[in-house]
C-alpha atoms as a PDB file:
ATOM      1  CA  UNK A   1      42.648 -37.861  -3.553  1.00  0.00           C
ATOM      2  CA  UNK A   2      44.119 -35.271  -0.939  1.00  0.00           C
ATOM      3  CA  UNK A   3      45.998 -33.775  -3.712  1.00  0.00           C
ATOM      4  CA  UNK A   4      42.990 -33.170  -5.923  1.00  0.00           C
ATOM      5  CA  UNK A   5      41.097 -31.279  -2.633  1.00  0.00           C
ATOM      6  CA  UNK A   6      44.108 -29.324  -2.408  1.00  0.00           C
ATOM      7  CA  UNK A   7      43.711 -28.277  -6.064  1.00  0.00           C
ATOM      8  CA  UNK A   8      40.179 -27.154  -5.542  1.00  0.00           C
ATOM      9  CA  UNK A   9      41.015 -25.685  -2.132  1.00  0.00           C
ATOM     10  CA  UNK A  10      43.252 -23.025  -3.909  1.00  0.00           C
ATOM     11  CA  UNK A  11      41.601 -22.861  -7.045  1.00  0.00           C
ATOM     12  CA  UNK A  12      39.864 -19.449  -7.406  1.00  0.00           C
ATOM     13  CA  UNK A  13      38.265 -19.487 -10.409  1.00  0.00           C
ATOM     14  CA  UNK A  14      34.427 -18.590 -10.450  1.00  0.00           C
ATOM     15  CA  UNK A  15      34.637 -17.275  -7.262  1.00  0.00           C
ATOM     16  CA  UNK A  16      33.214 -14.031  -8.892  1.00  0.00           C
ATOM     17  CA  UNK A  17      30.409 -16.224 -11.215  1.00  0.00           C
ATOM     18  CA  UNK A  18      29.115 -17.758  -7.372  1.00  0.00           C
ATOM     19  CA  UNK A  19      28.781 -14.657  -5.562  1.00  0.00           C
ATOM     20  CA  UNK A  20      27.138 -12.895  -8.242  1.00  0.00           C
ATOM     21  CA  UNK A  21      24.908 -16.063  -8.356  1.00  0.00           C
ATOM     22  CA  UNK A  22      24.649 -15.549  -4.646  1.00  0.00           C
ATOM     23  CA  UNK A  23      23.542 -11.526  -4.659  1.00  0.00           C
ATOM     24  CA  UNK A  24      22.059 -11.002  -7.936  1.00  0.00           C
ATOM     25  CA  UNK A  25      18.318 -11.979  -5.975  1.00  0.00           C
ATOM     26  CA  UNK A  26      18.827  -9.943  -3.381  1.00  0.00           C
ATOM     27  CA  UNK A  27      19.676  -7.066  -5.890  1.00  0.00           C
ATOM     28  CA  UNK A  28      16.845  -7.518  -8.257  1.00  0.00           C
ATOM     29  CA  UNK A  29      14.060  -7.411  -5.094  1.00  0.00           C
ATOM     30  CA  UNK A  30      15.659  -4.244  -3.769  1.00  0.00           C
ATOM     31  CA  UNK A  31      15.967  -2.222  -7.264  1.00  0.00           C
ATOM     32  CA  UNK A  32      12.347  -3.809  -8.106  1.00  0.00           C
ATOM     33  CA  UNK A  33      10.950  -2.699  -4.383  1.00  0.00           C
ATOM     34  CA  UNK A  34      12.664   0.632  -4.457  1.00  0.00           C
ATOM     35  CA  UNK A  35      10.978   1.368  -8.008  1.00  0.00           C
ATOM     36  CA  UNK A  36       7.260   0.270  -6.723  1.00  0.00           C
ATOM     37  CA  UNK A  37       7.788   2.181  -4.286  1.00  0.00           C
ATOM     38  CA  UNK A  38       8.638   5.412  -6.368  1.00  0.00           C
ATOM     39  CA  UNK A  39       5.711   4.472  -8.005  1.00  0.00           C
ATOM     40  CA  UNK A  40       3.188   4.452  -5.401  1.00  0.00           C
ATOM     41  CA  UNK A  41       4.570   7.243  -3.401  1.00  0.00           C
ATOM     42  CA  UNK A  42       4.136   9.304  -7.056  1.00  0.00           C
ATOM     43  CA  UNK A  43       0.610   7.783  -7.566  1.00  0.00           C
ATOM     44  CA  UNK A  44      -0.431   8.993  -3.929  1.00  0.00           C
ATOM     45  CA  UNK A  45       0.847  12.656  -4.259  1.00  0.00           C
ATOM     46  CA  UNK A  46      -1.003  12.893  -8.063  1.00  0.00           C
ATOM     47  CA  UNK A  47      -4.303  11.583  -5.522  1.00  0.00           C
ATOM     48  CA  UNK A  48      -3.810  14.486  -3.396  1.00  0.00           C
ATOM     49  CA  UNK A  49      -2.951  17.050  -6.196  1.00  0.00           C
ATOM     50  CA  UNK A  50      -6.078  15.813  -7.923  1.00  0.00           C
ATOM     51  CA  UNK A  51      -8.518  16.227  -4.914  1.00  0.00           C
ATOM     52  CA  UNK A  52      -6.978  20.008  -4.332  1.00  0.00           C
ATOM     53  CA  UNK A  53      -7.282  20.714  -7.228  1.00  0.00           C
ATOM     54  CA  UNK A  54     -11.153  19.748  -7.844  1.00  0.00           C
ATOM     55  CA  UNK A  55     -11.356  21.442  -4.282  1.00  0.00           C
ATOM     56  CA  UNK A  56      -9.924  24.851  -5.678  1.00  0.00           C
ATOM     57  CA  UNK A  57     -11.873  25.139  -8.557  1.00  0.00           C
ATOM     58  CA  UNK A  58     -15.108  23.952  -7.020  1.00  0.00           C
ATOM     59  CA  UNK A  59     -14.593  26.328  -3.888  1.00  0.00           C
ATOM     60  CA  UNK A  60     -13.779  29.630  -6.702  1.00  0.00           C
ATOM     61  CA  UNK A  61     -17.250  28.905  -7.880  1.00  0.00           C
ATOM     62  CA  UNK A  62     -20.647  30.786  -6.478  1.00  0.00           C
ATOM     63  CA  UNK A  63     -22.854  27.962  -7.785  1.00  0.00           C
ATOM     64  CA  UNK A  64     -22.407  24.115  -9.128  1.00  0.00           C
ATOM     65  CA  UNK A  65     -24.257  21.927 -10.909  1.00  0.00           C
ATOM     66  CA  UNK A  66     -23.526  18.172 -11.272  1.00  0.00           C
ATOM     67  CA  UNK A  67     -22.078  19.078 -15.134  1.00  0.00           C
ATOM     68  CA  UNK A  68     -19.676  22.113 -13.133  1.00  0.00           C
ATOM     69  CA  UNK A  69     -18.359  19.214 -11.154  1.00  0.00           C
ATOM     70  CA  UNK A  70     -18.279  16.612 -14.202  1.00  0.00           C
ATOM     71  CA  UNK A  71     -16.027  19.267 -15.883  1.00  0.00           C
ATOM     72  CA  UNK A  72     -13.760  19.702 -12.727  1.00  0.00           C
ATOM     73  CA  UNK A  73     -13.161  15.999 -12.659  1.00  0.00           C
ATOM     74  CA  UNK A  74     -11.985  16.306 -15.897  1.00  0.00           C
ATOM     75  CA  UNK A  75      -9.508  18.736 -14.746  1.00  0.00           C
ATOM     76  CA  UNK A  76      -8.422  16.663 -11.838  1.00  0.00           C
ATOM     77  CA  UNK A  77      -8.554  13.350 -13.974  1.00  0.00           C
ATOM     78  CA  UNK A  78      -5.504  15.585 -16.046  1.00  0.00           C
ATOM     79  CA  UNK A  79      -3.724  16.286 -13.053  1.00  0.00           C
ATOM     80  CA  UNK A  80      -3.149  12.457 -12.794  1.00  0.00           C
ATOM     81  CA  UNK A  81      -0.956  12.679 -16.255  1.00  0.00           C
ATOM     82  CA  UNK A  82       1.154  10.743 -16.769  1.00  0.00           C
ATOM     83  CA  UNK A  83      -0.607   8.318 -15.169  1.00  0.00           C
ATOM     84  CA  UNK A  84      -3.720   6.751 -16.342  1.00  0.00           C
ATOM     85  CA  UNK A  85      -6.572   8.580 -14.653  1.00  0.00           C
ATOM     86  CA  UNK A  86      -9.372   5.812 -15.577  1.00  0.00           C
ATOM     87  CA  UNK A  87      -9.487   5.065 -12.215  1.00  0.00           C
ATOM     88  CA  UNK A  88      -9.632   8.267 -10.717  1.00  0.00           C
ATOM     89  CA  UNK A  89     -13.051   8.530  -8.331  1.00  0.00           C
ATOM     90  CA  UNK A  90     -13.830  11.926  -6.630  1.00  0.00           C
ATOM     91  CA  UNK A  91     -17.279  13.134  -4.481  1.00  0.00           C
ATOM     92  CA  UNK A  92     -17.749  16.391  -3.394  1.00  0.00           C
ATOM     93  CA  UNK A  93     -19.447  17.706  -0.404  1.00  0.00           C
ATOM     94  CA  UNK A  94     -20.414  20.805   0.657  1.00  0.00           C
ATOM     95  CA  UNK A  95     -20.511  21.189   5.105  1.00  0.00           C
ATOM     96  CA  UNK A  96     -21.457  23.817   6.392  1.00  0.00           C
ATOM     97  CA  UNK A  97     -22.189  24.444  10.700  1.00  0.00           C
ATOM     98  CA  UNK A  98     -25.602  23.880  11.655  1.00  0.00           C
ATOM     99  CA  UNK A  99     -26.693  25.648  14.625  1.00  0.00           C
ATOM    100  CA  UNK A 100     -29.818  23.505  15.123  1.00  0.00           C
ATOM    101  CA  UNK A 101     -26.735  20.299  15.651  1.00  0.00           C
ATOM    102  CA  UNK A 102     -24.230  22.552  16.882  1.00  0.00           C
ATOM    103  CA  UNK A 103     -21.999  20.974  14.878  1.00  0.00           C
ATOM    104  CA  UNK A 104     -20.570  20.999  11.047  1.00  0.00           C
ATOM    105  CA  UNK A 105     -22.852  18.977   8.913  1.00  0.00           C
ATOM    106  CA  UNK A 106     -23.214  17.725   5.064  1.00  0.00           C
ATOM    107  CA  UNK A 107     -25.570  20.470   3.332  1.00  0.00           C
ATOM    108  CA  UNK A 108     -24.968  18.572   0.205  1.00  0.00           C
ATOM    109  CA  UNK A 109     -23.103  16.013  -1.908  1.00  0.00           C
ATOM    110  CA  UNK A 110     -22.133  15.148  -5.352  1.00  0.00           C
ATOM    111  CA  UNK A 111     -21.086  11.636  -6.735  1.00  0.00           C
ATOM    112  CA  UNK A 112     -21.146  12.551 -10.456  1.00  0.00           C
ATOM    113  CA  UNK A 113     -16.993  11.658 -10.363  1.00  0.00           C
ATOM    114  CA  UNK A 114     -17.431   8.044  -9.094  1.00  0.00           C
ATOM    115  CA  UNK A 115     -19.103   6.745  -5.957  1.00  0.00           C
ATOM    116  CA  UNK A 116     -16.457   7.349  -2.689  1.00  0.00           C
ATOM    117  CA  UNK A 117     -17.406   5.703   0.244  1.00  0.00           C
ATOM    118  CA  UNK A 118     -15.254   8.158   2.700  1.00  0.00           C
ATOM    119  CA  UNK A 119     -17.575  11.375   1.713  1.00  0.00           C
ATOM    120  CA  UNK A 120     -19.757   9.960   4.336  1.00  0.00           C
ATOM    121  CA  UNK A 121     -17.177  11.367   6.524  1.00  0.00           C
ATOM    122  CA  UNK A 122     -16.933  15.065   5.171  1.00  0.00           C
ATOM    123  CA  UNK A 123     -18.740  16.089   7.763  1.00  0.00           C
ATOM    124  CA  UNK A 124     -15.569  14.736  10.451  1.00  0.00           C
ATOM    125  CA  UNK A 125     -13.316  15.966   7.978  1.00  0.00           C
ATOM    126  CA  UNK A 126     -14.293  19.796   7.783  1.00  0.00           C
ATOM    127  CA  UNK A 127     -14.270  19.961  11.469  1.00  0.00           C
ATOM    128  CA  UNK A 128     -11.395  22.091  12.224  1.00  0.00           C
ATOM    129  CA  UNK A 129     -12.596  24.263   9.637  1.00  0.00           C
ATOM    130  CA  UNK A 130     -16.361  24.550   9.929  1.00  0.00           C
ATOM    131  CA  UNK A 131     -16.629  26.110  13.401  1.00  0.00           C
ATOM    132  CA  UNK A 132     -19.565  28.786  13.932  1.00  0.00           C
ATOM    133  CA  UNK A 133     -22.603  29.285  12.314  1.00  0.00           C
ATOM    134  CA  UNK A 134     -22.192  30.547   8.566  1.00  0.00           C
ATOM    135  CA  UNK A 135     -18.675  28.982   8.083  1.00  0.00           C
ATOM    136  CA  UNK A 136     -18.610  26.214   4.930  1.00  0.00           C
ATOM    137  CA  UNK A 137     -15.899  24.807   3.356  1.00  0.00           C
ATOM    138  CA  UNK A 138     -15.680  22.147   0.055  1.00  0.00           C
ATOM    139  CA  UNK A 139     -14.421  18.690   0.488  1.00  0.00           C
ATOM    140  CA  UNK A 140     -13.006  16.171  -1.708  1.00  0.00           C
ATOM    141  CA  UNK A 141     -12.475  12.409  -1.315  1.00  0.00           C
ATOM    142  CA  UNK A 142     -10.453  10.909  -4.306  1.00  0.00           C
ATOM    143  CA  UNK A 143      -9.302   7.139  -4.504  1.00  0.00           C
ATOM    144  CA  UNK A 144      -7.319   5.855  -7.522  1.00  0.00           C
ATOM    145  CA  UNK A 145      -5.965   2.481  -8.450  1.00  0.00           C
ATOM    146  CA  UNK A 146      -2.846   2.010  -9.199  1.00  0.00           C
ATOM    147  CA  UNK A 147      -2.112  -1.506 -11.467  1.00  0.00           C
ATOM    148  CA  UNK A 148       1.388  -2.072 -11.613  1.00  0.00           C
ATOM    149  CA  UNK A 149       3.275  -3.997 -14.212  1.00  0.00           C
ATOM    150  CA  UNK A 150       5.198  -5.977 -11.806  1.00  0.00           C
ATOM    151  CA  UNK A 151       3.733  -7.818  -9.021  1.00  0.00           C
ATOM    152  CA  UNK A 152       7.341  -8.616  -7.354  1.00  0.00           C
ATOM    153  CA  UNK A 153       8.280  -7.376  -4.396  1.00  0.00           C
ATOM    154  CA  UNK A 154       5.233  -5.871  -3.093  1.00  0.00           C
ATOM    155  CA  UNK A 155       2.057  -6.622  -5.148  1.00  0.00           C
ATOM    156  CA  UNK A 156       0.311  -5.231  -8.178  1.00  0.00           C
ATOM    157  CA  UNK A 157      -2.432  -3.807  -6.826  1.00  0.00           C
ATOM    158  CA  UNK A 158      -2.852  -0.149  -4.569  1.00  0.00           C
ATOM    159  CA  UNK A 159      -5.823   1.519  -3.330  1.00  0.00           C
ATOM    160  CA  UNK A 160      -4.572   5.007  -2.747  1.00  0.00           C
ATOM    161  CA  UNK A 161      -6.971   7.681  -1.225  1.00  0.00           C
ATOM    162  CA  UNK A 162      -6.566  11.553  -1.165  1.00  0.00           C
ATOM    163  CA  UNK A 163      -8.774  14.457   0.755  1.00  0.00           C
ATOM    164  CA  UNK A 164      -8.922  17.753   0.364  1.00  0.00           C
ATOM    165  CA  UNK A 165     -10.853  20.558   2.415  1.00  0.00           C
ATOM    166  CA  UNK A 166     -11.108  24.157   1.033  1.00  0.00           C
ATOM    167  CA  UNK A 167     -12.919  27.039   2.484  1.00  0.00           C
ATOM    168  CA  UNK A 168     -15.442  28.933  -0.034  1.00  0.00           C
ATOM    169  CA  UNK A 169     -13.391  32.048  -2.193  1.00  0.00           C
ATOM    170  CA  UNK A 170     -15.753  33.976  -1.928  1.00  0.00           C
ATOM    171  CA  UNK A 171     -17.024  33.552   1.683  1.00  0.00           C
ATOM    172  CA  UNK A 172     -20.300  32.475   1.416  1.00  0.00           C
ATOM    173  CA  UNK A 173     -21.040  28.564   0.899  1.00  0.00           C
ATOM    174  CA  UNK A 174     -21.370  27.088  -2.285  1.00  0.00           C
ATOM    175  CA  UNK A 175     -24.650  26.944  -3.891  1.00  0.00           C
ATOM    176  CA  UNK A 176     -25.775  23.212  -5.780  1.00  0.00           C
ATOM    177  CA  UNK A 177     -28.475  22.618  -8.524  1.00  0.00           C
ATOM    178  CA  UNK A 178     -29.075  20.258 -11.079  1.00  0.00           C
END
């Protein structure tokens, strides 16, 4: 019996086959994590390029109307390529300082992207930039969801959110009509 421990004791074949057994887990969760995470942190930056961009092209304009802002969400639902941009939600709000408050508030707001709960906040938002009386600036709230394929490591599911605030091109506020 001693002699047959000995045997195994010195024995060093599949050796290799156990410790691959042994890491190969360990391996899989760190490529899989390191590849969500790719994925959200390129999902978040295509939020943000998506809001400036509806920001830019809504603060170029003199006027908007809810179809102006239905065809900028177009243009920011392409800057989401290639990612699906069916989720994509935007609102845009117009603050401007208010005397009467001493302080920057909404003048007015547009939800024809999707309904964002955070435009409620534009006001907060603008605040660095909206500081005496005449100043206005455009700002965008976009949230997208990203569904990923694989639920392992970290989950399948990502609310990402991005803002944007952009001061008028032409330096008077933005005018809105239906």
């Amino acid at each position: 019996m001693s002699g047959l421990i000995r045997c195994f004791r010195h024995d060093r074949r599949g050796v290799g086959a156990l410790e691959f057994a042994l890491i190969l887990p360990v391996m899989l969760t760190a490529v899989l994590g390191s590849v969500q995470v790719f994925l959200l942190a390129r999902a978040k930056m295509l939020t943000v390029a998506a809001a400036r961009n509806i920001a830019d092209l809504v603060s170029q304009q003199d006027s908007v109307t809810a179809a102006t802002i239905s065809d900028f969400c177009i243009a920011g639902r392409l800057s989401m390529q290639p990612l699906s941009s069916a989720t994509l939600k935007a609102a845009v709000a117009s603050v401007g300082y208010s005397s009467a408050a001493s302080a920057p508030t909404i003048v007015w707001s547009d939800g024809t992207c999707g309904s964002v709960a955070r435009i409620a906040t534009a006001a907060t938002l603008a605040k660095s930039v909206v500081v005496a009386n005449g100043d206005s600036a455009i700002v965008i709230c976009a949230t997208y969801t990203l569904a990923l394929p694989i639920s392992f490591p970290l989950g399948s599911s990502f609310a990402l959110t991005g803002t944007a605030v952009a001061r008028p091109r032409n330096g008077t506020a933005v005018a809105y009509g239906s």
